[in-house]
Protein backbone atom coordinates (compact mmCIF):
# COMPACT_ATOMS: atom_id res chain seq x y z
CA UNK A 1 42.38 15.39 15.40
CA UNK A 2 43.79 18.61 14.13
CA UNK A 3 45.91 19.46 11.61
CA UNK A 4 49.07 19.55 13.66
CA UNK A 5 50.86 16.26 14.47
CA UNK A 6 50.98 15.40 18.08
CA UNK A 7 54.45 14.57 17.59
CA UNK A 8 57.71 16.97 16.26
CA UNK A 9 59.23 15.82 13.10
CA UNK A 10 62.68 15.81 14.18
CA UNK A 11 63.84 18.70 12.74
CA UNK A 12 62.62 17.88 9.29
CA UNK A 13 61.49 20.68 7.48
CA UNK A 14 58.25 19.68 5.13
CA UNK A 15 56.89 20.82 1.63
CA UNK A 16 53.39 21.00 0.42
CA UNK A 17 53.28 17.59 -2.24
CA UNK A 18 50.51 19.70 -4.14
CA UNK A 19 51.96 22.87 -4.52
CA UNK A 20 55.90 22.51 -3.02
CA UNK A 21 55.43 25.51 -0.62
CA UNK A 22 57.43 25.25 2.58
CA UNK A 23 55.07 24.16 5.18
CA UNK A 24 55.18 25.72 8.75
CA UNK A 25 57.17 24.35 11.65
CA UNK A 26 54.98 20.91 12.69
CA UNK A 27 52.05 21.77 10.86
CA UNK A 28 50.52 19.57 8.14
CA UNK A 29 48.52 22.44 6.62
CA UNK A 30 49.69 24.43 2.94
CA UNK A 31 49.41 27.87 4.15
CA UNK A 32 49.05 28.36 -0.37
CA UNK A 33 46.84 25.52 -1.58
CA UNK A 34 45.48 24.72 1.28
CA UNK A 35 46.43 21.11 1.40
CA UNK A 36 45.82 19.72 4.41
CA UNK A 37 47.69 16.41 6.18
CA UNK A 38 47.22 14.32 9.10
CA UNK A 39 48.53 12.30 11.75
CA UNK A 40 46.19 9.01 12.85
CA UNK A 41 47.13 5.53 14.21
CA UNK A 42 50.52 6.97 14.47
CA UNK A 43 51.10 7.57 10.66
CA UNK A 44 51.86 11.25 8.95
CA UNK A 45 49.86 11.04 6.05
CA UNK A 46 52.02 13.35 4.05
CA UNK A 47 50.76 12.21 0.48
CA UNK A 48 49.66 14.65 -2.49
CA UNK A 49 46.03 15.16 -3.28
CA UNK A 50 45.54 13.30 -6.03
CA UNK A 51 47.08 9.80 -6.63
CA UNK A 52 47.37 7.40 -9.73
CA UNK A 53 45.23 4.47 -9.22
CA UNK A 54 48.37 2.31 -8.94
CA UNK A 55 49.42 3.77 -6.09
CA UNK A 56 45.79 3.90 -4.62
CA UNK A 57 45.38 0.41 -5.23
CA UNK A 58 48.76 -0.53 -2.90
CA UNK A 59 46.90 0.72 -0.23
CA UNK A 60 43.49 -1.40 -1.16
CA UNK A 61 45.93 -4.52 -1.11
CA UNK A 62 46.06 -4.65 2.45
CA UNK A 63 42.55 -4.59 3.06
CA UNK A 64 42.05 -8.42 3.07
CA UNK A 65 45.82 -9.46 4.34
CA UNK A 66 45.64 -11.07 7.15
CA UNK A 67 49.19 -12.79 7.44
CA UNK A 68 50.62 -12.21 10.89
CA UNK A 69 53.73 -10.01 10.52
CA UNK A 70 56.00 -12.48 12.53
CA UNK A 71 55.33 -15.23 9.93
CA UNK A 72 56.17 -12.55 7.22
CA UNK A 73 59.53 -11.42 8.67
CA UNK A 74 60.61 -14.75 9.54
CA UNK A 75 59.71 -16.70 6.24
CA UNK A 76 59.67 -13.77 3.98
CA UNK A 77 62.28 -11.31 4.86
CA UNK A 78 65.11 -13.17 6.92
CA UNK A 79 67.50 -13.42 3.87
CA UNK A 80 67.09 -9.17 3.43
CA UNK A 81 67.49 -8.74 7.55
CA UNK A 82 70.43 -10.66 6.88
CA UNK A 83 72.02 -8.49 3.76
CA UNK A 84 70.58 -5.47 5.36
CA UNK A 85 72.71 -6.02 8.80
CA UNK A 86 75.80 -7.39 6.39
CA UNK A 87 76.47 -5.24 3.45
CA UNK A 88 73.59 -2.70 3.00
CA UNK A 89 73.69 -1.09 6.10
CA UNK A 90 77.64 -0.50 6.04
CA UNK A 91 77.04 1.14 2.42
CA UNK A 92 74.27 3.55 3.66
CA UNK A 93 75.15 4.64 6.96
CA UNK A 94 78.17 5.78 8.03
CA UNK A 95 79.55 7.78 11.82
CA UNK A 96 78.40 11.26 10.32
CA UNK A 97 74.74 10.12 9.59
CA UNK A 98 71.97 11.58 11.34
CA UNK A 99 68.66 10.72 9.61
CA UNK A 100 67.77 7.68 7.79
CA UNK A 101 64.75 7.62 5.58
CA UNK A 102 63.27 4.21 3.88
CA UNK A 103 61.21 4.69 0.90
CA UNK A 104 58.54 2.08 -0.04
CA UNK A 105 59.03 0.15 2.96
CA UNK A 106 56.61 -1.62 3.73
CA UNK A 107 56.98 -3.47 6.59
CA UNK A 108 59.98 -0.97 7.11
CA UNK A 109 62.13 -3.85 9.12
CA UNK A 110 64.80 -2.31 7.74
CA UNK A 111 63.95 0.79 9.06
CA UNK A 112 63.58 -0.72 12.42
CA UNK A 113 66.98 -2.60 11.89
CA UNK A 114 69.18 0.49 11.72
CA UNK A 115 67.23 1.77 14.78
CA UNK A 116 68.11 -1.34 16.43
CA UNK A 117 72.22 -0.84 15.44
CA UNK A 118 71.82 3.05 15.55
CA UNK A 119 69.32 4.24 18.17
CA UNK A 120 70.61 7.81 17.99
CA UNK A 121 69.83 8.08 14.25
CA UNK A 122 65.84 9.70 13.54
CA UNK A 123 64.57 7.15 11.50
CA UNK A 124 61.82 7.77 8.80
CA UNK A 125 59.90 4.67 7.74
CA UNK A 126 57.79 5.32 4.71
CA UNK A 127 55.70 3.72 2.26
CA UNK A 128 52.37 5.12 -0.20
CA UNK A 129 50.35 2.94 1.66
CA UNK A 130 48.77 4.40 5.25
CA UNK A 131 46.71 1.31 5.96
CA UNK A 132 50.19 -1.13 5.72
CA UNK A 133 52.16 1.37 7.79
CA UNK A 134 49.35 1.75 10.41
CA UNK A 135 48.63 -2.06 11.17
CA UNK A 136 51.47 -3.82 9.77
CA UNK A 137 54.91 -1.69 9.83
CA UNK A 138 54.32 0.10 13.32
CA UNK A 139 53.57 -3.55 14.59
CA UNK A 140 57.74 -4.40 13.63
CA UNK A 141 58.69 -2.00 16.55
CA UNK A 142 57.30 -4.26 19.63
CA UNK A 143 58.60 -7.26 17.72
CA UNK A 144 62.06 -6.32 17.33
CA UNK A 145 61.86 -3.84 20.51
CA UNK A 146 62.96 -0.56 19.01
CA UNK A 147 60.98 2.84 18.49
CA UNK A 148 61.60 3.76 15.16
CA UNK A 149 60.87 7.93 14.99
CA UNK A 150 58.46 8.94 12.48
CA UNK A 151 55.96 6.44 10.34
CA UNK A 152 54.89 8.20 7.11
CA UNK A 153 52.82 7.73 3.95
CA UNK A 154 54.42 9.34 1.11
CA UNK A 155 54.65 9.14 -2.54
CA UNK A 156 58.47 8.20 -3.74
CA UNK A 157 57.74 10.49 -6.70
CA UNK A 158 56.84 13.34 -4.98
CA UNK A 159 58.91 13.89 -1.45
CA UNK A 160 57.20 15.92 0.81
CA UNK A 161 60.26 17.62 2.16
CA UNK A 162 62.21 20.67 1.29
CA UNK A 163 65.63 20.44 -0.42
CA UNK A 164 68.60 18.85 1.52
CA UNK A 165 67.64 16.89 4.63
CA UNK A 166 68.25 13.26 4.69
CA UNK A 167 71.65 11.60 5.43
CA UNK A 168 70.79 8.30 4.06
CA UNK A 169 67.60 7.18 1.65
CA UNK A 170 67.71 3.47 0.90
CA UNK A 171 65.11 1.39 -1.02
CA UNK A 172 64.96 -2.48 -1.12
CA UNK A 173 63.40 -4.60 -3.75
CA UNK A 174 60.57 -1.65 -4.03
CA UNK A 175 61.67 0.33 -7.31
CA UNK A 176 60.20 -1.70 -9.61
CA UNK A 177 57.23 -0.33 -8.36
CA UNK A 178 57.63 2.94 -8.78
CA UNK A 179 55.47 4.03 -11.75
CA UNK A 180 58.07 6.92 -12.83
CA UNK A 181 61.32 6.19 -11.80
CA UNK A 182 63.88 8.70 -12.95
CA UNK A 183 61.97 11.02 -10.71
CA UNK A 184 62.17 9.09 -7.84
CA UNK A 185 65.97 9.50 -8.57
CA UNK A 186 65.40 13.22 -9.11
CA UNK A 187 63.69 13.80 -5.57
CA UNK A 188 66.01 11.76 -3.85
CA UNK A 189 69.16 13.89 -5.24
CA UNK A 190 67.27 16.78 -4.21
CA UNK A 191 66.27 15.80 -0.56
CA UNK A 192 69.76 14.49 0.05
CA UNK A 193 71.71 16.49 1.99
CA UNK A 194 75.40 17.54 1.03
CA UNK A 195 77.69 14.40 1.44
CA UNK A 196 74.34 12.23 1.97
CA UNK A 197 74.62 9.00 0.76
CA UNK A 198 71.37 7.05 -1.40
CA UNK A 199 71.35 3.46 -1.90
CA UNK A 200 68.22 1.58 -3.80
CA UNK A 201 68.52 -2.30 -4.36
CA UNK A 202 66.58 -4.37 -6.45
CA UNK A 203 66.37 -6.72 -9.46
CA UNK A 204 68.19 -7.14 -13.00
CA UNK A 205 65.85 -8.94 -15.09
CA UNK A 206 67.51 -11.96 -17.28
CA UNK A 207 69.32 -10.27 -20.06
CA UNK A 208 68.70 -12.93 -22.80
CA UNK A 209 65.36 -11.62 -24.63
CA UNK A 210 63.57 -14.53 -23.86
CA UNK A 211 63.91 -15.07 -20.08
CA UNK A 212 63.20 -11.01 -20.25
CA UNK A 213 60.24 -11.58 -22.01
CA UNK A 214 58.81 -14.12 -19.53
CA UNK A 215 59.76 -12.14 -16.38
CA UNK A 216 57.87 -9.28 -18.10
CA UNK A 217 54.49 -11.23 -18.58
CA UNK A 218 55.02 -12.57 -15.25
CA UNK A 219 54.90 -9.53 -13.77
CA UNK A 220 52.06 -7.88 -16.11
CA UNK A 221 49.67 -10.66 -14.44
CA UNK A 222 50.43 -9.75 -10.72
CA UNK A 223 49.70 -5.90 -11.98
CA UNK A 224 46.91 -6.84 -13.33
CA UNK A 225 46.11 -8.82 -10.16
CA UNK A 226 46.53 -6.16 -7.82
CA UNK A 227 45.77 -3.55 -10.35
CA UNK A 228 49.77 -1.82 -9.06
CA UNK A 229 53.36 -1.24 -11.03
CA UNK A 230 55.11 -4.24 -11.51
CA UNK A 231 58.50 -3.59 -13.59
CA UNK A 232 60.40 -5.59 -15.39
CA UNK A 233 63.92 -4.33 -15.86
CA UNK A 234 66.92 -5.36 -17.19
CA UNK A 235 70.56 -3.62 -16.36
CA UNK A 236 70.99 -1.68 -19.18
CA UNK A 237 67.48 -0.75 -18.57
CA UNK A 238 68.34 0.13 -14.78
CA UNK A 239 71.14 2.37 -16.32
CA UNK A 240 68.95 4.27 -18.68
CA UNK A 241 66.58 5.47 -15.93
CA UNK A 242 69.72 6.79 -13.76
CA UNK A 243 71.17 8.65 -17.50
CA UNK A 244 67.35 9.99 -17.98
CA UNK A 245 67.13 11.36 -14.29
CA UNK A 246 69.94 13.45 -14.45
CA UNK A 247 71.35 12.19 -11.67
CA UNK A 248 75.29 12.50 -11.78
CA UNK A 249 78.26 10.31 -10.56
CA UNK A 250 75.93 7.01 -9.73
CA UNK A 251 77.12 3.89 -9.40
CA UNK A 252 75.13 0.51 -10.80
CA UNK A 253 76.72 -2.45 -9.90
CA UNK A 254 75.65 -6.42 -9.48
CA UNK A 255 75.70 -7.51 -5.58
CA UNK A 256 78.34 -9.54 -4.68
CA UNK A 257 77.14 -13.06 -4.70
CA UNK A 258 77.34 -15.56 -1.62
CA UNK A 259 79.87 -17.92 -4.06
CA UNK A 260 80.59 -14.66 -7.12
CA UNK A 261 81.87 -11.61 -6.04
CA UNK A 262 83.41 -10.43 -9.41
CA UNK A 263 81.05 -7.84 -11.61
CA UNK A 264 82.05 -9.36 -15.02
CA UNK A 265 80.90 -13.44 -13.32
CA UNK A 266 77.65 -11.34 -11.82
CA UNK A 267 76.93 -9.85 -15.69
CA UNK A 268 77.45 -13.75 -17.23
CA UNK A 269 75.58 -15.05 -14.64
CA UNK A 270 72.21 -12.33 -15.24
CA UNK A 271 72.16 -13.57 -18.58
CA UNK A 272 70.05 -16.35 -17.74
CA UNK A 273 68.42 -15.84 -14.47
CA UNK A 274 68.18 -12.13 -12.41
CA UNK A 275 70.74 -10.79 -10.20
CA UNK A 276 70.37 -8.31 -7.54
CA UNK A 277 71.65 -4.54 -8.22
CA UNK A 278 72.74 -2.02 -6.22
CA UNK A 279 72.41 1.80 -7.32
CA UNK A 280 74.13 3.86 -5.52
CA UNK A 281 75.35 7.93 -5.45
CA UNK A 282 76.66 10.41 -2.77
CA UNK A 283 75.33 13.89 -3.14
CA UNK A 284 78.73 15.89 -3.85
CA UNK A 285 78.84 19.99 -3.32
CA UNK A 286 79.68 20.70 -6.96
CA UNK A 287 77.23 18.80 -8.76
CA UNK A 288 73.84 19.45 -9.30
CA UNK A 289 71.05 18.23 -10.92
């Protein structure tokens, strides 16, 4: 295949993730560097030259699974279908929104949820893996019976799109494995597009230092495991990497709990066991990064 996709982009205007020069209209080729892209197995492999072997290794993960992705959406994912179609999805998208892009994915479910409740929307499902996304996540689409728009591997550091285009970005339960995370922030301020909303949700580690301390070595053996980012963070520590990126106006909050709604019960309550957090901002017209 050539280096043009077979399929338009939706009216998505891409960046070189080498060199961040504005890439022709449906062409996956850096008329500057020379970086080139591709489109196989119905995946835009839109990632930067050279990746940390982190990143590498989420895509060496999926080598060897073999779990059928029925089992892993009904066992696995049911309770995040279920917040996604409750809560999450009424704090993302809203009438005015367009475009919907899902970083880290995975699966991207929840990419193929909002195409579900939205069909109009363009839909971007994305992870840094091209091997997940080309024989797990595209394999969501018969199952649920929607056509989500565009599959793409991309790095959540380094957005392969120019500034301003995306309604909506949303991450689920994904940050933690981002290796650099206020610039994750950073992109997704920059890609969002005037009034465009971002919401991320993940986990608050225990706040007493001791339950931190064992979700942190818990985690260091699946890195080692896998050989991937695996993040231990606590609130305050969530709210440090939002101060560091620059980003202004956010929002960190607890989600509301199925029995505690309150933010103050939430904050007791991730003392001793982790909560879920939401991080939220809308890109405003007078502030800048």
């Amino acid at each position: 295949m050539n280096n043009r996709k077979d399929s338009v982009l939706k009216g998505i205007v891409l960046r070189c993730p080498d060199c961040h020069t504005q890439l022709k209209e449906d062409e996956l080729l850096c008329p500057k560097c020379l970086w080139k892209g591709s489109f196989s197995d119905g995946v835009h492999n839109l990632l930067p030259t050279k990746l940390e072997k982190e990143k590498l290794n989420e895509d060496k993960i999926h080598q060897s699974a073999n779990e059928p992705v029925w089992r892993d959406l009904l066992y696995k994912k049911k309770l995040y279908c279920e917040k996604f179609e409750r809560m999450w999805m009424q704090e993302i998208i809203t009438p005015e929104t367009t475009n919907f892009l899902e970083l880290a994915g995975g699966l991207c479910y929840l990419s193929a949820i909002a195409k579900y409740h939205r069909p109009e929307l363009v839909i971007w499902a994305s992870d840094v893996s091209p091997l997940y996304l080309a024989t797990k996540s595209r394999s969501v689409r018969a199952i649920m019976d929607v056509n989500v728009d565009i599959y793409a591997a991309i790095d959540a550091e380094n957005l392969p799109f120019e500034d301003e285009q995306f309604d909506a970005v949303f991450i689920s339960h994904s940050i933690h494995h981002i290796g650099n995370i206020e610039k994750m922030f950073k992109e997704v301020w920059r890609v969002l597009k005037y009034g465009g909303r971002f919401l991320g949700v993940d986990i608050a580690s225990p706040g007493i230092k001791k339950l931190h301390e064992k979700d942190i070595n818990e985690r260091s053996i699946r890195a080692k495991e896998f050989g991937i980012h695996e993040k231990s963070l606590r609130y305050k520590d969530w709210q440090t990497a939002l101060c560091n990126s620059g980003v202004p106006e956010f929002k960190l909050l607890y989600e509301p709990g199925p029995k505690t709604k309150a933010q103050r019960a939430r904050r007791i309550q991730n003392l001793t066991r982790k909560i879920p957090i939401w991080i939220k901002f809308t890109k405003q017209n007078n502030l800048r990064v």
